[in-house]
Protein backbone atom coordinates (compact mmCIF):
# COMPACT_ATOMS: atom_id res chain seq x y z
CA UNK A 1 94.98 102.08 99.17
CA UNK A 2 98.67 102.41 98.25
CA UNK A 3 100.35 105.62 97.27
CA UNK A 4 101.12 105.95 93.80
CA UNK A 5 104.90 104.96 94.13
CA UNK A 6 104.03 101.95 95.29
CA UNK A 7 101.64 100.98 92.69
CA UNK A 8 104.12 101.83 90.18
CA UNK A 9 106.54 99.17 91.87
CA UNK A 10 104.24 96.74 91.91
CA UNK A 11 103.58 97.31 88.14
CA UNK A 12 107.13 97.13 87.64
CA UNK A 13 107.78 93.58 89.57
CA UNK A 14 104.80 92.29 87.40
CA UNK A 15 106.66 93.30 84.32
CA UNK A 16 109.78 91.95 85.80
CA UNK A 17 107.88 88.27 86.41
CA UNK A 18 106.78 88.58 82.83
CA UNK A 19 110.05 89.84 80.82
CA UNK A 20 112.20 87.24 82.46
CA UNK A 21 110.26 84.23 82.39
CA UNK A 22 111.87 81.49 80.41
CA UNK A 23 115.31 83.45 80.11
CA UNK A 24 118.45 82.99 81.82
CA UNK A 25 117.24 85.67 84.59
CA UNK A 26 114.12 83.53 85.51
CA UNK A 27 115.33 81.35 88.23
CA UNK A 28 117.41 84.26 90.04
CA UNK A 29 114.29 86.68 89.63
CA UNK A 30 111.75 83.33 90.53
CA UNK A 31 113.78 82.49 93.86
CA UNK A 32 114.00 86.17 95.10
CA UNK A 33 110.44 87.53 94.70
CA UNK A 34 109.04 83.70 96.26
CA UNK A 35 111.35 85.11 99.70
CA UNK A 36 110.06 88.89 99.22
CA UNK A 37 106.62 87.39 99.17
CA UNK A 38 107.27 85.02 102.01
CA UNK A 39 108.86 87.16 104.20
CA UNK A 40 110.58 84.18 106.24
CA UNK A 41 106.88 82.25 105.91
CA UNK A 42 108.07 78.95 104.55
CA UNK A 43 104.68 78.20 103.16
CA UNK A 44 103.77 81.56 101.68
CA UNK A 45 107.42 81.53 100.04
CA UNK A 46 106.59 77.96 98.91
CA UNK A 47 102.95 78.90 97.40
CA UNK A 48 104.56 82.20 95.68
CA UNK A 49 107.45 79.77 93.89
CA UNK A 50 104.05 77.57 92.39
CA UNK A 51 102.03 80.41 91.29
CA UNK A 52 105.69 81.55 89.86
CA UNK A 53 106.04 78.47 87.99
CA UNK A 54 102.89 78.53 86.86
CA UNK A 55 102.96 81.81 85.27
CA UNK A 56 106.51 80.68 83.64
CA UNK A 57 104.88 77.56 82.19
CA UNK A 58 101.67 80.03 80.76
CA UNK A 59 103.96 82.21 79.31
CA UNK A 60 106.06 79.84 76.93
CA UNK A 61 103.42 79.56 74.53
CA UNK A 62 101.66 83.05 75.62
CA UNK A 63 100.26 85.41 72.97
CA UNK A 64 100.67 89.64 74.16
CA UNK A 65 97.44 89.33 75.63
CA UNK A 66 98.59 86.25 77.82
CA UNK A 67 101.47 88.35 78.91
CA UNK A 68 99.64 91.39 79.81
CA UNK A 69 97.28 89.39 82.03
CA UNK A 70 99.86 87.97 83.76
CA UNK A 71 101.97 91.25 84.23
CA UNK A 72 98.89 92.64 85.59
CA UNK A 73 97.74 89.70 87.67
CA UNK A 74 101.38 89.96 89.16
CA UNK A 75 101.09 93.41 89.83
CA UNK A 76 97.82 92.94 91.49
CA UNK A 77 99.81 90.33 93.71
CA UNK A 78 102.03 92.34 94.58
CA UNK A 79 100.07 95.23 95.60
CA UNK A 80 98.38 92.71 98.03
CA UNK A 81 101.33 91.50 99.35
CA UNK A 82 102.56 94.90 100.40
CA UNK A 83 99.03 96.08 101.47
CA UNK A 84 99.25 92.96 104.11
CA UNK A 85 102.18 95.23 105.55
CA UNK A 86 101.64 97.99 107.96
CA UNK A 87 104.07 100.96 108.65
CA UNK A 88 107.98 100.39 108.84
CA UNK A 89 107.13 96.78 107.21
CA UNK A 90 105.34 98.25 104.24
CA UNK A 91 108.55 100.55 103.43
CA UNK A 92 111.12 98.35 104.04
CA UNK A 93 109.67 95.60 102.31
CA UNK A 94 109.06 98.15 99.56
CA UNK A 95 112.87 99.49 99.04
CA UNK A 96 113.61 94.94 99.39
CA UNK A 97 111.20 94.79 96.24
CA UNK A 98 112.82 97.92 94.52
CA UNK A 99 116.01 96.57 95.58
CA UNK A 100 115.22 93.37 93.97
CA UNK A 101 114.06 94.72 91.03
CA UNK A 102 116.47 97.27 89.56
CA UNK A 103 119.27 94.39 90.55
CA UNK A 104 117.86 92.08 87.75
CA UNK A 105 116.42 94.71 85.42
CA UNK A 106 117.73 94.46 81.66
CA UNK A 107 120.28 96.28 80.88
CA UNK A 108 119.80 98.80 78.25
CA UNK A 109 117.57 97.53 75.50
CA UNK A 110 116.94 95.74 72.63
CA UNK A 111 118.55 98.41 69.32
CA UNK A 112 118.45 97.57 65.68
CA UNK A 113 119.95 99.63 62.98
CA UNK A 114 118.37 100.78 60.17
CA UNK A 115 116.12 98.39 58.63
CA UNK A 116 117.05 95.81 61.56
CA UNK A 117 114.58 94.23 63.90
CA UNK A 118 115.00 94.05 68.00
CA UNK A 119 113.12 92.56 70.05
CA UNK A 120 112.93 92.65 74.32
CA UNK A 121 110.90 90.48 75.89
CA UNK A 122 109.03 88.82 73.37
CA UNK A 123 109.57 86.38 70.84
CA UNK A 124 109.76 86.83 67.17
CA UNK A 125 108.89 84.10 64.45
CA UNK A 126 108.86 84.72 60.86
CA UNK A 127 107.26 81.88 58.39
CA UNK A 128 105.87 81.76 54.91
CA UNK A 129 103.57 79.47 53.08
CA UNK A 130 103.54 78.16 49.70
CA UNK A 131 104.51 81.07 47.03
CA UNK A 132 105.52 83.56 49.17
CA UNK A 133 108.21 85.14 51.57
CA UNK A 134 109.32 85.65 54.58
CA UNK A 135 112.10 88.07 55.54
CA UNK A 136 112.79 90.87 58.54
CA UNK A 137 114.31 93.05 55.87
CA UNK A 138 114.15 92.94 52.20
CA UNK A 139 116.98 95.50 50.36
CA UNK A 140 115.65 96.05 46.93
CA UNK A 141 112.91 93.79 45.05
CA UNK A 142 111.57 90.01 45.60
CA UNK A 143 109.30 88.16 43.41
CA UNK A 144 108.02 84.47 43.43
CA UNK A 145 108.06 82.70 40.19
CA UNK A 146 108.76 79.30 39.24
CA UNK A 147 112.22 78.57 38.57
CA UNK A 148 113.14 77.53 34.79
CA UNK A 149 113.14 74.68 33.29
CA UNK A 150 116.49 72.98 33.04
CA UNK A 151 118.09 72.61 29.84
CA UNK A 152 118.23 68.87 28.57
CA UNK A 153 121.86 69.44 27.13
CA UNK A 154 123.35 69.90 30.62
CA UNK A 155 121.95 66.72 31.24
């Protein structure tokens, strides 16, 4: 069993896997957890980038739930990985991971104003269907009607 610091960094790195998958931090983030998991094995490095890719591909099209699952199922790999390790391994393959980690972490976080919208780590769609409306932020009313008729005159 790993002491609680630990299982608090793996939790983190399975965040990490899910918050930048698909962004511009994915590939950095993707190459340097496949060598933390290899640990100079070519093949274990090689099996991590897969399962990597396949959690990127998941997550395109991933509801919340999706990306809890996979943030956990990360963590859980992780927690593996460094229960594998024994001793002066374990640590220093620990303070690699935090290393790792806080080098590629967001910085700061998504703010919004008043009445704005931010978003971090997600995606945000907004849509309507016939007769209605779709906005982030409405200031004042909104009403759906038909629009008048036009006046014959004006041709």
């Amino acid at each position: 069993m790993l002491e609680q610091a630990l299982v608090a960094l793996a939790a983190a790195g399975g965040a990490a896997v899910v918050q930048a998958a698909g962004t511009d931090a994915w590939r950095g983030l993707r190459s340097a957890l496949a060598r933390w998991f290899g640990r100079g094995d070519e093949q274990r490095e090689q099996d991590a980038l897969e399962h990597l890719d396949g959690t990127e591909a998941e997550l395109q099209t991933a509801e919340e739930g999706t990306r809890r699952d996979q943030a956990v199922m990360w963590q859980t790999r992780i927690t593996a990985r460094l229960e594998d390790l024994r001793g002066d391994e374990r640590a220093s393959a620990a303070q690699e991971l935090d290393a790792l980690l806080r080098g590629r972490a967001p910085q700061g976080g998504a703010t919004a104003g008043q009445g704005g919208v931010a978003v971090s780590g997600g995606q945000v769609s907004v849509s309507s269907t016939q007769n209605s409306i779709a906005a982030f932020t409405i200031n004042g009313g909104a009403s759906v009607s038909h629009p008048p008729e036009p006046d014959p005159s004006r041709g």
